[in-house]
N, C-alpha and C. Protein backbone atom coordinates (compact mmCIF):
# COMPACT_ATOMS: atom_id res chain seq x y z
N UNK A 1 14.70 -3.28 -18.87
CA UNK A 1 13.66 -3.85 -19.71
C UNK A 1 14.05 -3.66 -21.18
N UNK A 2 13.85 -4.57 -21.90
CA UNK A 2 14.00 -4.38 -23.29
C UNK A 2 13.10 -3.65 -24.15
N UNK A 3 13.60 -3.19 -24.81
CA UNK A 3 12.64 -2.24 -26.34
C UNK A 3 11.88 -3.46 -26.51
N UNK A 4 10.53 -3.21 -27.38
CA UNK A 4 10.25 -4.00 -28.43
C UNK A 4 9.90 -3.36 -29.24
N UNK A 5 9.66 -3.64 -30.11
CA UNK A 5 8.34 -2.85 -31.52
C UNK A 5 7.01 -3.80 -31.49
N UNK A 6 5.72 -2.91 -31.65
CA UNK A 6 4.66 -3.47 -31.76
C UNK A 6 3.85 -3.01 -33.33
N UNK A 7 3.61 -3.66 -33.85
CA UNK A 7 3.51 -3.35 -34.86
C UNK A 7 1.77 -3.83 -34.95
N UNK A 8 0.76 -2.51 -35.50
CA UNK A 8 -0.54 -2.21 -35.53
C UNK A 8 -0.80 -2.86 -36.78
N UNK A 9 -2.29 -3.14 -36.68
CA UNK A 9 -3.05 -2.91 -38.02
C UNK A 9 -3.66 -1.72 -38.22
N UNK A 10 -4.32 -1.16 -39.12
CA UNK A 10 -5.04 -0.03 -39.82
C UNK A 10 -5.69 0.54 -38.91
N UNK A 11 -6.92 -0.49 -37.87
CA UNK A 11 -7.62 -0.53 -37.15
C UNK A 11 -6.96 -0.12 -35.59
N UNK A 12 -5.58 0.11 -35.69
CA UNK A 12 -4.52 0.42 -34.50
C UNK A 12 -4.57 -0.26 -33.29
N UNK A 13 -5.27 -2.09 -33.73
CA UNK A 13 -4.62 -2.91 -32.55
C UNK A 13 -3.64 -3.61 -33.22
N UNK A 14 -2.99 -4.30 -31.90
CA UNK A 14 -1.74 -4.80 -32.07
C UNK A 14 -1.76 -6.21 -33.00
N UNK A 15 -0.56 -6.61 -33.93
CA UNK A 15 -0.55 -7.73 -35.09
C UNK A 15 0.48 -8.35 -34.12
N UNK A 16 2.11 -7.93 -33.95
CA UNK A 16 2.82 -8.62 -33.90
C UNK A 16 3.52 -7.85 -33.52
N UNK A 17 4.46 -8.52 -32.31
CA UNK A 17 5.57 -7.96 -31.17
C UNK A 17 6.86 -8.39 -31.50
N UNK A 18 8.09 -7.12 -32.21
CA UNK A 18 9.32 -7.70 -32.35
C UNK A 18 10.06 -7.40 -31.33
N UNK A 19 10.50 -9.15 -30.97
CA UNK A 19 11.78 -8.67 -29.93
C UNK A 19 12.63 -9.35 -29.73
N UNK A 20 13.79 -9.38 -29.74
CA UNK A 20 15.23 -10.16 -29.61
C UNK A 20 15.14 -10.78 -31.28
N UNK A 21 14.98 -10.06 -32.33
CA UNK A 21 15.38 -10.21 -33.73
C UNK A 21 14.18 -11.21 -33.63
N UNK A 22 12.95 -11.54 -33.13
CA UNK A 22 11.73 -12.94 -33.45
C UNK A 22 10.65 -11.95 -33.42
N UNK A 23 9.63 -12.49 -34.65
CA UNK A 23 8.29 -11.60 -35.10
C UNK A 23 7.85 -12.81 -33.86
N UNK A 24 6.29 -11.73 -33.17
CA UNK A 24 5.63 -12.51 -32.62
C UNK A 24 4.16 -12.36 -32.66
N UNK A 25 3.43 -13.53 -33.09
CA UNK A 25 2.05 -12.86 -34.22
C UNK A 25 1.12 -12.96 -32.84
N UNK A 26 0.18 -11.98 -32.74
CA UNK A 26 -0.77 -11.94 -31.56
C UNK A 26 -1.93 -13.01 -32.27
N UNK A 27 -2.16 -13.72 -30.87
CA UNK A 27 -3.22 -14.43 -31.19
C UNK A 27 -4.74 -14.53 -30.26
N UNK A 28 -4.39 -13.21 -29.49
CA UNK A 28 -5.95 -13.43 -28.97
C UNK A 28 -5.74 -11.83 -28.73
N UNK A 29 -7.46 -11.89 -28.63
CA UNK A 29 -7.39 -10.07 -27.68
C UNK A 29 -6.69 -9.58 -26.90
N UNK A 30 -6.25 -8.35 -27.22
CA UNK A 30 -4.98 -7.60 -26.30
C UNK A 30 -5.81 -6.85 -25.23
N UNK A 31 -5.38 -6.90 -23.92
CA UNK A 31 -5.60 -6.57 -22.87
C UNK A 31 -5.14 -5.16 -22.51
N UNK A 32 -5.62 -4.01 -22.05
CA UNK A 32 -4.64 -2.68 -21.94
C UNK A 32 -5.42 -2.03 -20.29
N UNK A 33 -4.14 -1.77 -19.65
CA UNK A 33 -4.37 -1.27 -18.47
C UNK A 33 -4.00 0.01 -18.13
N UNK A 34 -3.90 1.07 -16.79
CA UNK A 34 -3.14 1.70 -16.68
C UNK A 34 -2.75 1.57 -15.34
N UNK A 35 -1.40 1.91 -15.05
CA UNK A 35 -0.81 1.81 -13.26
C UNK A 35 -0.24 2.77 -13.18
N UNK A 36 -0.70 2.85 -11.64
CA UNK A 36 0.62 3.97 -11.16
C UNK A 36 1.89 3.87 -10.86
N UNK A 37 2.35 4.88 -10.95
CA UNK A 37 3.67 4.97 -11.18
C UNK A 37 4.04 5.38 -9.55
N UNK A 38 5.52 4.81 -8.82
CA UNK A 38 5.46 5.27 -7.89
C UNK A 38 7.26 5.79 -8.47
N UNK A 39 7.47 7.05 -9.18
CA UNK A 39 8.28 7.88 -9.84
C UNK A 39 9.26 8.25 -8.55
N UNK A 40 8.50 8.30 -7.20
CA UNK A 40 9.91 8.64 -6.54
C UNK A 40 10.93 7.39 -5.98
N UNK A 41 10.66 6.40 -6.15
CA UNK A 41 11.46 5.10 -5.95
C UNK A 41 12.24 4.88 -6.94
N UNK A 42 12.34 5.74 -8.36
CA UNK A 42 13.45 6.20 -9.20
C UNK A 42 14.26 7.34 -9.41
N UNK A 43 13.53 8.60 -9.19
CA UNK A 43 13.95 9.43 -9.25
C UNK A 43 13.76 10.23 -7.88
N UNK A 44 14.50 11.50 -7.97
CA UNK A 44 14.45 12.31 -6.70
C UNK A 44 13.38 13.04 -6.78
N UNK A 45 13.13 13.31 -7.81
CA UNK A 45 12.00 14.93 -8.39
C UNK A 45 11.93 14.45 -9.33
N UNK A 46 10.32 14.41 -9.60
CA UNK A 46 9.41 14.39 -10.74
C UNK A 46 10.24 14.63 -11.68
N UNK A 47 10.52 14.10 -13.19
CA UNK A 47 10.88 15.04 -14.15
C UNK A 47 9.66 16.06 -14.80
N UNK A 48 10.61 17.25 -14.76
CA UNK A 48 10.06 18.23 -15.19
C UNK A 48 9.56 18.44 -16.53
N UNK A 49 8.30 18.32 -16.90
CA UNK A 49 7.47 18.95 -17.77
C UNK A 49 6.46 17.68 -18.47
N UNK A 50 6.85 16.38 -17.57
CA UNK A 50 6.52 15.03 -17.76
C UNK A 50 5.56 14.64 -16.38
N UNK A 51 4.63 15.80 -16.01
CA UNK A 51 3.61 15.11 -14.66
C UNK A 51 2.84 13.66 -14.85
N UNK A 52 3.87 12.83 -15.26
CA UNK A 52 3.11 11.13 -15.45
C UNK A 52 3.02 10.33 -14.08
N UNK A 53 1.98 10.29 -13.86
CA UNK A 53 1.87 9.55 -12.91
C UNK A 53 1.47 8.37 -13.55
N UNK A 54 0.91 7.79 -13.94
CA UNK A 54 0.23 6.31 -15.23
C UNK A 54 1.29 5.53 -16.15
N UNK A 55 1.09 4.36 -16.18
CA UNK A 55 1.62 4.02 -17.27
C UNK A 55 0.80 2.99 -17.85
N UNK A 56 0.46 3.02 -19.06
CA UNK A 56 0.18 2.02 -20.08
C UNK A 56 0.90 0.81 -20.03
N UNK A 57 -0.24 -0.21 -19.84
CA UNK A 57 0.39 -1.75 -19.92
C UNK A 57 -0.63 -2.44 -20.86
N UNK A 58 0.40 -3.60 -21.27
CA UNK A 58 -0.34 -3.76 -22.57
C UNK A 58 -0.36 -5.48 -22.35
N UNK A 59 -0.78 -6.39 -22.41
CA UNK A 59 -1.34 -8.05 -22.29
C UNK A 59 -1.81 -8.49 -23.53
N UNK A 60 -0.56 -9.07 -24.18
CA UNK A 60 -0.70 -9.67 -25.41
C UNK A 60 -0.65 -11.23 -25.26
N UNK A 61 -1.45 -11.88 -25.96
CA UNK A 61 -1.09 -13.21 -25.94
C UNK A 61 -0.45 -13.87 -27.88
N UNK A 62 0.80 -14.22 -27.49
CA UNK A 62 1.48 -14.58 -29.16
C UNK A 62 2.18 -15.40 -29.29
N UNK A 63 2.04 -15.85 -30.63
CA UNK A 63 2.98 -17.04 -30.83
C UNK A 63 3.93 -16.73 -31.75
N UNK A 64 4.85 -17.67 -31.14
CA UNK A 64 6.44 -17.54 -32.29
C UNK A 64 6.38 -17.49 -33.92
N UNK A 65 6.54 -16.78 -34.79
CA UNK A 65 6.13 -16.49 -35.99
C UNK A 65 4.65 -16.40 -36.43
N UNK A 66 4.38 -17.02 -37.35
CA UNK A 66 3.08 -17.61 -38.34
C UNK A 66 2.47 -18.79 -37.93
N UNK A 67 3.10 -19.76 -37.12
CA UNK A 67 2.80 -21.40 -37.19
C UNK A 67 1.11 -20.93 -35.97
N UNK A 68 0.13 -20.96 -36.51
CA UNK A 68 -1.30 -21.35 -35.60
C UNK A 68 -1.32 -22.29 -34.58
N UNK A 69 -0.29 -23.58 -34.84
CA UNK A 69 -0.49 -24.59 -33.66
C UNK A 69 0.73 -24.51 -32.63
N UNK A 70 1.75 -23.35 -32.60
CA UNK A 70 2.59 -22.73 -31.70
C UNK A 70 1.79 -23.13 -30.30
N UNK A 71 2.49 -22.96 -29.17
CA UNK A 71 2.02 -22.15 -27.80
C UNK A 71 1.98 -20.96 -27.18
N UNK A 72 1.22 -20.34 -27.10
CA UNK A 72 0.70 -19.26 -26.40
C UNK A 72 1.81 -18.78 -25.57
N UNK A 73 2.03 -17.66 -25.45
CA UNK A 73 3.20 -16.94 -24.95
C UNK A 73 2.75 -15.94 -24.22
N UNK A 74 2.13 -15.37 -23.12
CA UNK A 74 1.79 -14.06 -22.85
C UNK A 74 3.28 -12.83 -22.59
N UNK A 75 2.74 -11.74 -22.85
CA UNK A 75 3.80 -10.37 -22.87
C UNK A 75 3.10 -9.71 -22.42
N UNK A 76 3.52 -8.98 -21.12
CA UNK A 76 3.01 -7.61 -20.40
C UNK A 76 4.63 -6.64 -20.98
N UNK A 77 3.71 -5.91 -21.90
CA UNK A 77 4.43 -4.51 -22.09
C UNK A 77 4.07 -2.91 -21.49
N UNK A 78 5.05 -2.20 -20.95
CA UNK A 78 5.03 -1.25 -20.70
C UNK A 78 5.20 -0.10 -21.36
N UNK A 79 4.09 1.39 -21.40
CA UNK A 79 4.69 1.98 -22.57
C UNK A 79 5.96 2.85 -22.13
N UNK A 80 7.19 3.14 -22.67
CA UNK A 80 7.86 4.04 -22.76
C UNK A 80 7.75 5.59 -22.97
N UNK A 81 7.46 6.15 -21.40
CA UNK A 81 6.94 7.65 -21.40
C UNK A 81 7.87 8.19 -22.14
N UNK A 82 9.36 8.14 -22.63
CA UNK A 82 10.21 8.81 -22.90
C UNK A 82 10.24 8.89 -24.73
N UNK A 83 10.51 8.09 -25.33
CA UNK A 83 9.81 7.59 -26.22
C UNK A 83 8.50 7.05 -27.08
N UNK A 84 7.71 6.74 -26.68
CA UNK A 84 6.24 6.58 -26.62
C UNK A 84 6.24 5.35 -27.12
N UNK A 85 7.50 4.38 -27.06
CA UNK A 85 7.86 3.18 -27.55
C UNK A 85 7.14 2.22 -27.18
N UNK A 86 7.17 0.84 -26.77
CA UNK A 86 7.14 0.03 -25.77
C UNK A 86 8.48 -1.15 -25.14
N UNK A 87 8.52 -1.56 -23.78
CA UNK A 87 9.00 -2.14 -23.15
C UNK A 87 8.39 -3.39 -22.77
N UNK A 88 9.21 -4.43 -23.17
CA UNK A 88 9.11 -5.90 -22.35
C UNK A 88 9.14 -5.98 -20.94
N UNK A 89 8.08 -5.84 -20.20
CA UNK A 89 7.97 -6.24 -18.71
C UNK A 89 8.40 -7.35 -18.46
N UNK A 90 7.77 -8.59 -18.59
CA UNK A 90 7.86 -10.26 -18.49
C UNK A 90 6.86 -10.63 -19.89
N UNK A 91 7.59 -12.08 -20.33
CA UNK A 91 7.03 -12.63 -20.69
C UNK A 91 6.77 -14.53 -20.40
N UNK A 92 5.84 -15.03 -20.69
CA UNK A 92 5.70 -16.29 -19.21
C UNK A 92 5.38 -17.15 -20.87
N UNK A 93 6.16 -18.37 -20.88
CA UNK A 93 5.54 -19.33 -22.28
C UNK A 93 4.41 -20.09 -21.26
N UNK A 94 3.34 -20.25 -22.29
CA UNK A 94 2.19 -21.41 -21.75
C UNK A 94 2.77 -22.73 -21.01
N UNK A 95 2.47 -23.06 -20.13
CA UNK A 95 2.56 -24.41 -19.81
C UNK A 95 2.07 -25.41 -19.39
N UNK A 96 0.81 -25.58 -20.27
CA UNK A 96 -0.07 -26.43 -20.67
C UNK A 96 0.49 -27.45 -21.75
């Protein structure tokens, strides 16, 4: 999965998702979930001192730069337990 950067407003929801060198401006309410993790279908043993069972997912809907009459793009991001970063799950362009 790829890095992204999500970049907040003041108010600490999400503005705009950088990823593959393209700003991507959110344009509707962000969606936030949590799932379980099934940690032993990666690893052997829990890592130690990290009891995460959850992960933060995040449902943005954005468009390519600034342009308002763009198409809608949804992004399910995952957060990065290791980092506290986020990760590109999928992203699906509108196709309407």
């Amino acid at each position: 999965m790829e890095h992204v950067i999500v970049r907040t407003g003041t108010d600490g929801r999400p503005t705009a998702v950088l990823s593959s060198g393209r700003e991507w401006a959110v344009g509707a309410e962000p969606v936030r979930w949590f799932e379980r993790v099934n940690w032993w279908e990666t690893r052997r043993r829990m890592p130690k001192g990290l009891s995460r069972v959850d992960v933060e997912v995040l449902q943005l809907q954005v468009r390519l730069g600034r342009n308002a009459g763009s198409a809608l793009t949804t992004m399910l991001l995952e957060r990065d337990g290791m980092g506290g970063g986020w990760r590109l799950r999928e992203a699906v362009a509108d196709a309407a």
